[in-house]
N, C-alpha and C. Protein backbone atom coordinates (compact mmCIF):
# COMPACT_ATOMS: atom_id res chain seq x y z
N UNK A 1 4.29 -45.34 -1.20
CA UNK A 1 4.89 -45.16 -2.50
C UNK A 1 4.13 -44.09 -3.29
N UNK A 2 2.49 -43.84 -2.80
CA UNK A 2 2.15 -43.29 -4.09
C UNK A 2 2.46 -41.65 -3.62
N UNK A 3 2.47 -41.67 -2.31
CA UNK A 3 2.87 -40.09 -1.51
C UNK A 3 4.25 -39.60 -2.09
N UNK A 4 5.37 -40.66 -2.15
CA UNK A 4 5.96 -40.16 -2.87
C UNK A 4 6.25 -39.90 -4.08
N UNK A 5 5.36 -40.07 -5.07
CA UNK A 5 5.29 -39.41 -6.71
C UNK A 5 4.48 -38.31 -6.12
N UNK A 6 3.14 -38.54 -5.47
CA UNK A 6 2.54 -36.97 -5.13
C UNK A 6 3.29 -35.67 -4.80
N UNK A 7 4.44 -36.24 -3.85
CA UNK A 7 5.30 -35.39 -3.57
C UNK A 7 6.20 -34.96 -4.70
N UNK A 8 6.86 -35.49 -5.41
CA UNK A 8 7.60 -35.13 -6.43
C UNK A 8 6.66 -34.60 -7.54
N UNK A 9 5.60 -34.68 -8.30
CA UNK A 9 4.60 -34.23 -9.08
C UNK A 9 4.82 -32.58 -8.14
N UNK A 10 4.80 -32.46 -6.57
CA UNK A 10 4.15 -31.19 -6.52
C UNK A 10 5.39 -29.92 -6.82
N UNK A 11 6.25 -31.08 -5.92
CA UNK A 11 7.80 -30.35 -6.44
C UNK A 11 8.32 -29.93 -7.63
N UNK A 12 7.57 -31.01 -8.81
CA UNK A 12 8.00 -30.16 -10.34
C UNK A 12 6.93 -29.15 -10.96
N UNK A 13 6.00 -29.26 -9.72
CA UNK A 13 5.10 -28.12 -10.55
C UNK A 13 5.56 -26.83 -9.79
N UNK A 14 5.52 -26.80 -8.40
CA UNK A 14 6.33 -25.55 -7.66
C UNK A 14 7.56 -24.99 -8.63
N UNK A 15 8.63 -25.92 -9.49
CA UNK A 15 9.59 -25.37 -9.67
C UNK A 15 8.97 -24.49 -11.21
N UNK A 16 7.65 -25.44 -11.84
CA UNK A 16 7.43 -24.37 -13.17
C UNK A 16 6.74 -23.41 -12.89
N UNK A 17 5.87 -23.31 -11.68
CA UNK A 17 5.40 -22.11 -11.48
C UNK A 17 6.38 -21.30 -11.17
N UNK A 18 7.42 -21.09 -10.40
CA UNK A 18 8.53 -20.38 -10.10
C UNK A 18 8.93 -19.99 -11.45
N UNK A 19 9.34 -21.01 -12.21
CA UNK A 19 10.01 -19.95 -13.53
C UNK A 19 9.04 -19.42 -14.86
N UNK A 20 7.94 -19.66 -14.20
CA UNK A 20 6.82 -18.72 -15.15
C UNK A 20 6.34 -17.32 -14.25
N UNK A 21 6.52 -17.54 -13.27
CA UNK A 21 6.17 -16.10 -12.29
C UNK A 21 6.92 -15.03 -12.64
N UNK A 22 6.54 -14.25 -12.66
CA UNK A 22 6.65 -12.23 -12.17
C UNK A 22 6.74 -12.06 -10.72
N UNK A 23 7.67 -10.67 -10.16
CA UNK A 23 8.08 -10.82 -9.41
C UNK A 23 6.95 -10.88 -8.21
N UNK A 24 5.67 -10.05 -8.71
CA UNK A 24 4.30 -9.88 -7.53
C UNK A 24 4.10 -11.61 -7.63
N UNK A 25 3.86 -12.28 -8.64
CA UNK A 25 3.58 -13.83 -8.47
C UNK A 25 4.50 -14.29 -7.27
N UNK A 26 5.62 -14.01 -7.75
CA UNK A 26 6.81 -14.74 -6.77
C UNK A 26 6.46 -14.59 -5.02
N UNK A 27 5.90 -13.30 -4.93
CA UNK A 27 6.44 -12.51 -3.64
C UNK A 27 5.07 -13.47 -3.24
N UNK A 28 3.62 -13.30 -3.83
CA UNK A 28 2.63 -14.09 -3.42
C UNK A 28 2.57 -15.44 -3.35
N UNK A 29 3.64 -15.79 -3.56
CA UNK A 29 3.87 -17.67 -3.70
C UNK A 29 4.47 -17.30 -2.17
N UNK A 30 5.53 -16.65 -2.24
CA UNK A 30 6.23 -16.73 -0.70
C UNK A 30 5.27 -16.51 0.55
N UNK A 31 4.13 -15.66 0.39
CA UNK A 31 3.26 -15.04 1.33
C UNK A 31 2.66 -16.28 1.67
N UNK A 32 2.16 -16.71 0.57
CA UNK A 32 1.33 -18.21 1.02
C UNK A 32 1.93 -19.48 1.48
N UNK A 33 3.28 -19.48 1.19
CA UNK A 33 4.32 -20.00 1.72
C UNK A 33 4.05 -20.04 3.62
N UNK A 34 4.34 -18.81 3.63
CA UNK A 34 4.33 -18.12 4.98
C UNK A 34 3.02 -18.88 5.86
N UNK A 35 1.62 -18.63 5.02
CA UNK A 35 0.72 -18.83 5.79
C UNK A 35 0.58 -20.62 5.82
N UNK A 36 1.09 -20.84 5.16
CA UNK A 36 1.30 -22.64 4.97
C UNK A 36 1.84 -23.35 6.15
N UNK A 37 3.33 -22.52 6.37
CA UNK A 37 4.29 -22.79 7.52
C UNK A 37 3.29 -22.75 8.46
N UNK A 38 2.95 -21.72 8.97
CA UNK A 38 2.40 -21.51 9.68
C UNK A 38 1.20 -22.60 10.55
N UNK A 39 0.53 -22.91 9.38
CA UNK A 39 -1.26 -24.11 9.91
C UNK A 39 -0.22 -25.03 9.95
N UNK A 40 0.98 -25.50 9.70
CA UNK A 40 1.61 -26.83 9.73
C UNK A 40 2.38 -26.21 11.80
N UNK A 41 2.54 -25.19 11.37
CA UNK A 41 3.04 -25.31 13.11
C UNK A 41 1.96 -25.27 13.94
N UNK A 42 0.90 -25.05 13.61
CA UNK A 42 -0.36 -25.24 14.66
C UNK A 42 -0.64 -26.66 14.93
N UNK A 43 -0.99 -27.18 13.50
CA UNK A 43 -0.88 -28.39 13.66
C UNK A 43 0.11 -29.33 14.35
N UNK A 44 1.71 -29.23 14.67
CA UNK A 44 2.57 -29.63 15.04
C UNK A 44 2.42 -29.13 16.68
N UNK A 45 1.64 -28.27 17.11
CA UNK A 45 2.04 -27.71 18.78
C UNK A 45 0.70 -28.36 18.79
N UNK A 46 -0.33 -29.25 18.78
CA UNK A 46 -1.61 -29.43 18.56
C UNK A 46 -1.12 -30.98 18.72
N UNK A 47 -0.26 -31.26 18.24
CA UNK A 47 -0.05 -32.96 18.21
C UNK A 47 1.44 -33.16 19.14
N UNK A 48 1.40 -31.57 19.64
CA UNK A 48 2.90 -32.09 20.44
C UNK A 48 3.87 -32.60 19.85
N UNK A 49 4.43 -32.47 18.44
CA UNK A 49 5.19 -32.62 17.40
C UNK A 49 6.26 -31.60 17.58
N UNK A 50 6.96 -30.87 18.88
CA UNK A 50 7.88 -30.16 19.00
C UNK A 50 9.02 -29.89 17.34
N UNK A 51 9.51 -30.78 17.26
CA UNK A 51 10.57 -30.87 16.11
C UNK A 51 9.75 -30.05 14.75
N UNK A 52 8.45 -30.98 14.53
CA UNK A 52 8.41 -30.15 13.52
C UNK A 52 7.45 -28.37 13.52
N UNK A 53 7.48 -28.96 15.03
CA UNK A 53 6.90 -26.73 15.20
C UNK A 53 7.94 -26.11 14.99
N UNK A 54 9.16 -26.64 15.31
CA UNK A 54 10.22 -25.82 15.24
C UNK A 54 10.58 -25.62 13.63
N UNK A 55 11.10 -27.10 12.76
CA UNK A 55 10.94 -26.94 11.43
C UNK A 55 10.21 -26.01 10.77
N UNK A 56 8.70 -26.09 10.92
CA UNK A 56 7.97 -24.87 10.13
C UNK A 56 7.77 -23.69 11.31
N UNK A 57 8.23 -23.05 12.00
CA UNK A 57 8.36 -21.70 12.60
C UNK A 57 9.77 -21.60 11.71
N UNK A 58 10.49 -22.23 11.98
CA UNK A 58 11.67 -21.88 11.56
C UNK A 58 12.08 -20.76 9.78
N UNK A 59 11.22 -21.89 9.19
CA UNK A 59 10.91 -21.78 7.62
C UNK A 59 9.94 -20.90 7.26
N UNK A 60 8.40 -20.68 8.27
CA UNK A 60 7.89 -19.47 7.84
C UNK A 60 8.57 -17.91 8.07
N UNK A 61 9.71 -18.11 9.44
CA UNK A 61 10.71 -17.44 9.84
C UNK A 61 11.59 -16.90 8.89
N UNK A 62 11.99 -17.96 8.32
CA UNK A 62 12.79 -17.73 6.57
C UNK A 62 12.10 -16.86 5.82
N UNK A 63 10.86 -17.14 5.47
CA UNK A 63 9.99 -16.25 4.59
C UNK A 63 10.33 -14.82 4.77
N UNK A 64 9.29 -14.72 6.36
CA UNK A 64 9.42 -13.61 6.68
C UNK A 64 10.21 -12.58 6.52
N UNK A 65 11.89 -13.08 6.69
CA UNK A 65 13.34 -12.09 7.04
C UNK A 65 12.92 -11.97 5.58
N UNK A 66 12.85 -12.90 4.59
CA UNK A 66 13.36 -12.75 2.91
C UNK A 66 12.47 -11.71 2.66
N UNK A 67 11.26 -11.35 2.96
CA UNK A 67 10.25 -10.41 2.47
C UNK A 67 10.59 -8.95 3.27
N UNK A 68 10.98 -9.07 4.12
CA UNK A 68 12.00 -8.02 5.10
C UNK A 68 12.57 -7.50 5.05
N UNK A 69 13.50 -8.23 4.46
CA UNK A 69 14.66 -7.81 4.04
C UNK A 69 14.91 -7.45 1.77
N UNK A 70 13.53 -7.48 1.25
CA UNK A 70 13.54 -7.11 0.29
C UNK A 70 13.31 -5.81 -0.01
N UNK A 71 12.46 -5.48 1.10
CA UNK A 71 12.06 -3.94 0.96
C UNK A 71 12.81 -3.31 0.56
N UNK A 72 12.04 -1.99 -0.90
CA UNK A 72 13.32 -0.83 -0.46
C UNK A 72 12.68 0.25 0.07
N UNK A 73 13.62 0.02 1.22
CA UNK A 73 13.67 1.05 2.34
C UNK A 73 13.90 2.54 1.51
N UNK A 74 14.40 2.83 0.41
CA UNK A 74 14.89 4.24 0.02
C UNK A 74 13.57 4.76 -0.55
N UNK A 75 12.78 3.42 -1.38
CA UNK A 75 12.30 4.64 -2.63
C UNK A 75 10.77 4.03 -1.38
N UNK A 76 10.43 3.34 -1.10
CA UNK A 76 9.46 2.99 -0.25
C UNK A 76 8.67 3.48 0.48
N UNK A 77 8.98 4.60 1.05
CA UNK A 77 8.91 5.47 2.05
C UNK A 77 8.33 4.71 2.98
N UNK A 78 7.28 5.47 4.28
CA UNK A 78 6.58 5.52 5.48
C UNK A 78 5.97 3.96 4.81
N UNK A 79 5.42 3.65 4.24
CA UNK A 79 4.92 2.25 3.98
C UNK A 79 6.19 0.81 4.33
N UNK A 80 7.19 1.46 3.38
CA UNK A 80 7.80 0.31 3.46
C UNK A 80 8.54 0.07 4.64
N UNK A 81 8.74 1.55 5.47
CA UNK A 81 9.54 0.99 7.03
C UNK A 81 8.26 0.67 8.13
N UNK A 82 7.12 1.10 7.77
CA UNK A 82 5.73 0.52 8.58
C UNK A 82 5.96 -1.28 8.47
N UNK A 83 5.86 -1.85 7.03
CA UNK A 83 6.25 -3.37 6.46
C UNK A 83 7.18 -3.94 7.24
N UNK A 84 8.41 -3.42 7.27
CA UNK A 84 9.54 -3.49 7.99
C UNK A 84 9.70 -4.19 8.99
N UNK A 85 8.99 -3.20 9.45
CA UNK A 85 8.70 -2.70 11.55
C UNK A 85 8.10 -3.84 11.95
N UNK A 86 6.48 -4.06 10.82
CA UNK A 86 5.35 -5.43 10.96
C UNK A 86 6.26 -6.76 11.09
N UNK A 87 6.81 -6.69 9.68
CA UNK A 87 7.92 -7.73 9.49
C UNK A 87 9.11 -8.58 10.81
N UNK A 88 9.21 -7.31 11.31
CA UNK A 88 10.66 -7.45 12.44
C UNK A 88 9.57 -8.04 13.93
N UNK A 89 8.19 -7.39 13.98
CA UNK A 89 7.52 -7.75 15.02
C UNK A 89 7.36 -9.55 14.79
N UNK A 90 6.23 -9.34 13.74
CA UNK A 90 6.25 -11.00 13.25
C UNK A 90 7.00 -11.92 13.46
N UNK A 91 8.34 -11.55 13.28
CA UNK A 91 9.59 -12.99 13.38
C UNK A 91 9.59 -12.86 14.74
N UNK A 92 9.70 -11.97 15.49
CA UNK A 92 9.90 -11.76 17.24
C UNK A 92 8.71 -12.45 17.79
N UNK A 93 7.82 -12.14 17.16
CA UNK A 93 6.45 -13.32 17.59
C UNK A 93 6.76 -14.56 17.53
N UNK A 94 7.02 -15.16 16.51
CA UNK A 94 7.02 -16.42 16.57
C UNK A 94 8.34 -16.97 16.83
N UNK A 95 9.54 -16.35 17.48
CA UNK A 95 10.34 -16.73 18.05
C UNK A 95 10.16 -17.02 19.17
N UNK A 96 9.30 -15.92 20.03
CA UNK A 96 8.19 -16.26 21.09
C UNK A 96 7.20 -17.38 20.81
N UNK A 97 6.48 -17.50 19.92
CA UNK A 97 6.00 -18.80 19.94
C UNK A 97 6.30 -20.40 19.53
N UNK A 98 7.58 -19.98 19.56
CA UNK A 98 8.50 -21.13 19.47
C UNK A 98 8.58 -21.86 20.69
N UNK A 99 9.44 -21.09 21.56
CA UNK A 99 9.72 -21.34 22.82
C UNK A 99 8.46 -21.34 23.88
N UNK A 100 7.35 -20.86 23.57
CA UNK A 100 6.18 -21.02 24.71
C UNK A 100 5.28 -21.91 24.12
N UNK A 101 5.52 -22.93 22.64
CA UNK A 101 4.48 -23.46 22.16
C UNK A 101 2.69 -22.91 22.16
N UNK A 102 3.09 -21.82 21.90
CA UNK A 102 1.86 -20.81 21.86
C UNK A 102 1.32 -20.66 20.40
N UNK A 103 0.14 -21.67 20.38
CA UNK A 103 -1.17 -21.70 19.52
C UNK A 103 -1.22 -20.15 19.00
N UNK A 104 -1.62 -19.13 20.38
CA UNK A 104 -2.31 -18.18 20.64
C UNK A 104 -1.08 -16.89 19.82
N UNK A 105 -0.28 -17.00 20.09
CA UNK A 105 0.90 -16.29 19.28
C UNK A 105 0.99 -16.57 17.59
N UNK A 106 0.81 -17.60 17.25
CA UNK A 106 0.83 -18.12 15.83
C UNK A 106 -0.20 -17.62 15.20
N UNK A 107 -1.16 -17.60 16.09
CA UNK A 107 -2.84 -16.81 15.09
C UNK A 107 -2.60 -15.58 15.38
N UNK A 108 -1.80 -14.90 16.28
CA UNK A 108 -2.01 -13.55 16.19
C UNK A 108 -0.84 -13.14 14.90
N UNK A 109 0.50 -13.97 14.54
CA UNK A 109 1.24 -13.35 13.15
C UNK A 109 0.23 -13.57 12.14
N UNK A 110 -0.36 -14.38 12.28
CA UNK A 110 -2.06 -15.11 10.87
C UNK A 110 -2.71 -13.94 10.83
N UNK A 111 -3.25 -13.73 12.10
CA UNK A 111 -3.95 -12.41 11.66
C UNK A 111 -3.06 -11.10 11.28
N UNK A 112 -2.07 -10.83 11.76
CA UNK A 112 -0.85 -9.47 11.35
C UNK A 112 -0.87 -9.88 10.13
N UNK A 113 -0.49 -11.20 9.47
CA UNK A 113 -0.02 -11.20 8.42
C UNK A 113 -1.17 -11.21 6.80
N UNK A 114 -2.60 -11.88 7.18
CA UNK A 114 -3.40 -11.92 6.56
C UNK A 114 -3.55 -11.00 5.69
N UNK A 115 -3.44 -9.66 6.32
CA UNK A 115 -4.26 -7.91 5.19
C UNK A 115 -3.26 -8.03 4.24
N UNK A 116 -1.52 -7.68 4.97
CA UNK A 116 -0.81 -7.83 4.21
C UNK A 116 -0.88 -8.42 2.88
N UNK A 117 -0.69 -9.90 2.90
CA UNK A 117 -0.82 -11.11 2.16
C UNK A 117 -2.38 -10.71 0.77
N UNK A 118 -3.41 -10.45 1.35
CA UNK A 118 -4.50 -9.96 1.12
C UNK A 118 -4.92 -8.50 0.17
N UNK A 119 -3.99 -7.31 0.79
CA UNK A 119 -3.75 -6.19 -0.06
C UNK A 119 -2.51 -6.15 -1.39
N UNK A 120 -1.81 -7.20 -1.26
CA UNK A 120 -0.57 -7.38 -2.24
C UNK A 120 -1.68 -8.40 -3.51
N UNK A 121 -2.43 -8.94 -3.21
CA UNK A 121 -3.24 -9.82 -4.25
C UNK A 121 -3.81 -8.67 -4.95
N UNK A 122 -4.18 -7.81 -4.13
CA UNK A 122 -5.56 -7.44 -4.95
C UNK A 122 -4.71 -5.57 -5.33
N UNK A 123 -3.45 -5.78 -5.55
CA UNK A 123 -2.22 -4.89 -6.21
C UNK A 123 -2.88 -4.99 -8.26
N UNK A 124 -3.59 -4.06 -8.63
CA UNK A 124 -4.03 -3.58 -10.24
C UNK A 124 -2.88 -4.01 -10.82
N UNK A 125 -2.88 -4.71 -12.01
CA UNK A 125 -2.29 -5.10 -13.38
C UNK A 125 -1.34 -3.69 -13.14
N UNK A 126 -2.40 -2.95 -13.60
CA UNK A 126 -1.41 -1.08 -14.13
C UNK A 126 -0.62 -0.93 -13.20
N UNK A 127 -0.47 -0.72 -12.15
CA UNK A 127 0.26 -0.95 -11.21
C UNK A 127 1.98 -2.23 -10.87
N UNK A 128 1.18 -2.76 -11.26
CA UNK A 128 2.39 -4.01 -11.61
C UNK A 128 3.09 -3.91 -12.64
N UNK A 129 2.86 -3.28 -13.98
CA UNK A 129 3.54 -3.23 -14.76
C UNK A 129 4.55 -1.97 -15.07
N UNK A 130 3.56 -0.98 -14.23
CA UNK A 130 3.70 0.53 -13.96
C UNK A 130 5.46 0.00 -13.36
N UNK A 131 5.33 -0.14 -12.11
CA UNK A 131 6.80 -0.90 -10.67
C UNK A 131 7.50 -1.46 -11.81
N UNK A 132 7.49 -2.75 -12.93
CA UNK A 132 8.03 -3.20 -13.57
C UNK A 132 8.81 -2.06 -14.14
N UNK A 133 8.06 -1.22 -15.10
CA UNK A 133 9.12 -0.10 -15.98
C UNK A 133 9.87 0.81 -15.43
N UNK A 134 9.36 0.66 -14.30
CA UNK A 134 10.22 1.92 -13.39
C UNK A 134 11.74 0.63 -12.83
N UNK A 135 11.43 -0.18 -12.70
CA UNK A 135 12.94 -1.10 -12.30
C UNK A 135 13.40 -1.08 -13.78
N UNK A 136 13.18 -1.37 -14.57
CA UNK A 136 13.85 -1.57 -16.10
C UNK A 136 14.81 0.06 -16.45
N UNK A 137 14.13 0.72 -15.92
CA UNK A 137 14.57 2.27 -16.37
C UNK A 137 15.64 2.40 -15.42
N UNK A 138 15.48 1.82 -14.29
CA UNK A 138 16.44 1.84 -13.01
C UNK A 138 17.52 1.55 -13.39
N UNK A 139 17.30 -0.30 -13.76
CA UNK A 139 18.64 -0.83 -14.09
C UNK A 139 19.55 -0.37 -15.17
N UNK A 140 18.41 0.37 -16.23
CA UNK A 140 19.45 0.47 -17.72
C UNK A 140 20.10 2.22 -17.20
N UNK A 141 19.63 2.72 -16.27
CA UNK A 141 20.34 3.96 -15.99
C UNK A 141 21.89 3.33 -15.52
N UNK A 142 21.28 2.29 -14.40
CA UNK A 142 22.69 1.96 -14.28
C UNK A 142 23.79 1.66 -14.86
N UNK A 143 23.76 1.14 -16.03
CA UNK A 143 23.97 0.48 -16.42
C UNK A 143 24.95 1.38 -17.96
């Protein structure tokens, strides 16, 4: 009983951090997301828990495409189709380590994915706000 208020306590705090985040907050909630899935599928091929390796490959899988598939490829350049490329390898990894229950595959997206995860934290204020005005100017052109 008490796991489940723990659980629900964590679920209403996930949902206020979500609507107090900026979009770098957001993207770094998902990253850690990612690396979360992930120690839960080690843990799951470790206890022979098939079902739920598959569950969290599946879901850090989710992450992945969503961060993948956010890129923009136009204004992005050589960085963001390098991301891409990382991105498209990563899910192919652990689609592979789905099916071979490979420990050894899961630490190698951990380590691909770590710098990543790692260089987006340590992304300058000026910088973040800099990307912010440049989308605001974007949209109201459109607009």
């Amino acid at each position: 009983m008490a796991l489940k208020g723990i659980n629900a306590y964590k679920k209403g705090n996930l949902k206020q951090q979500i609507s107090q985040a900026d979009p770098h907050k957001l993207t770094l909630m998902l990253m850690q997301g990612t690396l979360d899935k992930l120690a839960y599928t080690k843990g799951c091929i470790e206890r022979k828990d098939y079902a739920g390796k598959s569950e969290h490959i599946s879901r850090a899988t989710a992450i992945l495409m969503n961060l993948r598939d956010t890129l923009e490829l136009e204004t992005g350049g050589e960085v963001a189709d390098n991301l891409y490329a990382l991105y498209d390898y990563m899910i192919q990894r652990l689609i592979d380590a789905n099916v071979q229950n490979s420990l050894k595959i899961v630490d190698e997206v951990i380590t691909l994915f770590l710098p990543i995860k790692s260089a987006w934290s340590q992304i300058p204020e000026s910088a973040k706000q800099e990307a912010y005005e440049m989308q605001r100017q974007k949209r109201q052109a459109v607009i």
